[in-house]
Protein backbone atom coordinates (compact mmCIF):
# COMPACT_ATOMS: atom_id res chain seq x y z
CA UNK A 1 85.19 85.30 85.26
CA UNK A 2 85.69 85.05 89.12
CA UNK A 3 83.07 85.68 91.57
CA UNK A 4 83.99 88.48 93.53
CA UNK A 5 80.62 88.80 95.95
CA UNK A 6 80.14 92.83 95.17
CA UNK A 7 83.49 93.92 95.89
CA UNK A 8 85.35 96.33 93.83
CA UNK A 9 88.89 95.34 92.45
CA UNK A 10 91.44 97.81 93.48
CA UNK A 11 93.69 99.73 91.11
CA UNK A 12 91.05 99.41 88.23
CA UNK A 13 88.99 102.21 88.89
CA UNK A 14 89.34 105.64 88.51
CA UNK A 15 92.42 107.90 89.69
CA UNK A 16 92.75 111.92 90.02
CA UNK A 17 95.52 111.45 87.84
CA UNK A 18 93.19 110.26 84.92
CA UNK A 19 90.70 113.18 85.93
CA UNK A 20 93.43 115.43 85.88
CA UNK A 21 94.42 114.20 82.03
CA UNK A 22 91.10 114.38 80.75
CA UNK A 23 90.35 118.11 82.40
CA UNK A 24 88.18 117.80 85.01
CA UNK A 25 87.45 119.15 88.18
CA UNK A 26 86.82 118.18 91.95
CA UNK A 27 83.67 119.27 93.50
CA UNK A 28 84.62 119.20 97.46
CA UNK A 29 81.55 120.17 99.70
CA UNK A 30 80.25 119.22 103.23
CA UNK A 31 76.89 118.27 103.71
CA UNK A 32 76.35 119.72 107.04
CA UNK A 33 77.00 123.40 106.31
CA UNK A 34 76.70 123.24 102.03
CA UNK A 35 79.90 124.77 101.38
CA UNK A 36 81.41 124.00 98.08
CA UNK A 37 84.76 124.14 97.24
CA UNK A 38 86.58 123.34 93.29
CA UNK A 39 90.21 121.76 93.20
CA UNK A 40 92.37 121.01 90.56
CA UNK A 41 93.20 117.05 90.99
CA UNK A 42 97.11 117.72 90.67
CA UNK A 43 96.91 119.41 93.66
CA UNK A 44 94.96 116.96 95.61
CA UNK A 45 97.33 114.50 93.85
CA UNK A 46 100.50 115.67 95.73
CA UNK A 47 98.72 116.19 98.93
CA UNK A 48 96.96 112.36 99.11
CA UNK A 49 98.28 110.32 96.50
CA UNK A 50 97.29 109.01 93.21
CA UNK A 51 93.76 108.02 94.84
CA UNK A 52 89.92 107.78 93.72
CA UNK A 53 88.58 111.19 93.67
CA UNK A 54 85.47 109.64 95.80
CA UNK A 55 87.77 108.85 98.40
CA UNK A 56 89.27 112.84 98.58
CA UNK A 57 85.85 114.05 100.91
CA UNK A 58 86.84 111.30 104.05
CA UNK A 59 90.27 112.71 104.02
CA UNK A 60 89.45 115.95 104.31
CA UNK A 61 87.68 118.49 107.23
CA UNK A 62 85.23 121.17 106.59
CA UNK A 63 86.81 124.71 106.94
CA UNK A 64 83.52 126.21 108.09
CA UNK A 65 82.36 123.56 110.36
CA UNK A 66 85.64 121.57 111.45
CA UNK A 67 83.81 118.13 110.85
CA UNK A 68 84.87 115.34 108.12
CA UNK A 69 81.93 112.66 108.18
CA UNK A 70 79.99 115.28 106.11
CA UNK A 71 82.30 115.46 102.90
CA UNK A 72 81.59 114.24 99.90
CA UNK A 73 83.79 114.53 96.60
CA UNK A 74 83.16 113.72 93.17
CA UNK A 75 84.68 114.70 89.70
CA UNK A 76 82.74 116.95 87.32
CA UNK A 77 84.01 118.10 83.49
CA UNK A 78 82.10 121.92 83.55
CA UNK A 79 81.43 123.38 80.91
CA UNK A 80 82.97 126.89 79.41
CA UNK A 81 80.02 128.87 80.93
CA UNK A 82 80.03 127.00 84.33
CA UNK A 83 84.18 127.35 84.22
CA UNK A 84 83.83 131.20 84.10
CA UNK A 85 82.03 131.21 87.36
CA UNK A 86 83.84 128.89 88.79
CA UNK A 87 86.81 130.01 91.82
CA UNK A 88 89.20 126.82 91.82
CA UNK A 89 91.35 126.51 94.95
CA UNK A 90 95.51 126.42 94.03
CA UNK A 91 97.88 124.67 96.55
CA UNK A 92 99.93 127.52 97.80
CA UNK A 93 102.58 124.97 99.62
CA UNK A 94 102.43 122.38 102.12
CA UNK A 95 103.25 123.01 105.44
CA UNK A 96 104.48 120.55 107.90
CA UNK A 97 104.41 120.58 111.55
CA UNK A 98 106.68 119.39 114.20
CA UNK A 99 105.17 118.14 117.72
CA UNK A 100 107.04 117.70 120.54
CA UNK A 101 105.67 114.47 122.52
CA UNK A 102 107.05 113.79 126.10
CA UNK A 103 107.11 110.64 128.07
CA UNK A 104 107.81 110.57 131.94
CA UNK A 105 110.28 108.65 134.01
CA UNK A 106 110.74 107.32 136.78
């Protein structure tokens, strides 16, 4: 087996399509202001890519507090009872906007 001095191989790990096939969830929150937000990983999916799910909370800013070095995501299979209580966030659609950059002349 190669020596790979404590790196992790890429592509081998886990991907939010596989948490998406086995039924979990994404736990989103920040750690500055403790809010916690659910997403289905399909959505996340078409917004980032076929990604780790760890990898979702750098990518994404804090509603509350505007500030991204605080998120954290990780994947979590709830349970019926905990699923009841539960409000998951849908994608509605994906916007995109169009900036106008200038350049002077001389």
């Amino acid at each position: 087996m190669p020596d790979t001095d404590g790196r992790r191989k890429r592509g081998g790990g886990r991907r939010l399509s596989n948490a998406h096939e086995i039924g979990q969830l994404v736990l989103v929150r920040c750690g500055l202001c403790n809010v916690k937000r659910w997403y289905q990983p399909d959505d996340l999916q078409k917004i980032f890519g076929d990604i780790e799910p760890d990898l979702v909370g750098s990518k994404m800013r804090c509603e509350r507090c505007g500030k991204n070095e605080f998120m954290h995501a990780e994947t979590q299979s709830p349970t019926a009872r905990e699923r009841q209580g539960i409000r998951v966030r849908r994608l509605a659609e994906i916007r995109t906007v169009r900036r106008v950059v200038w350049k002077d002349e001389r």
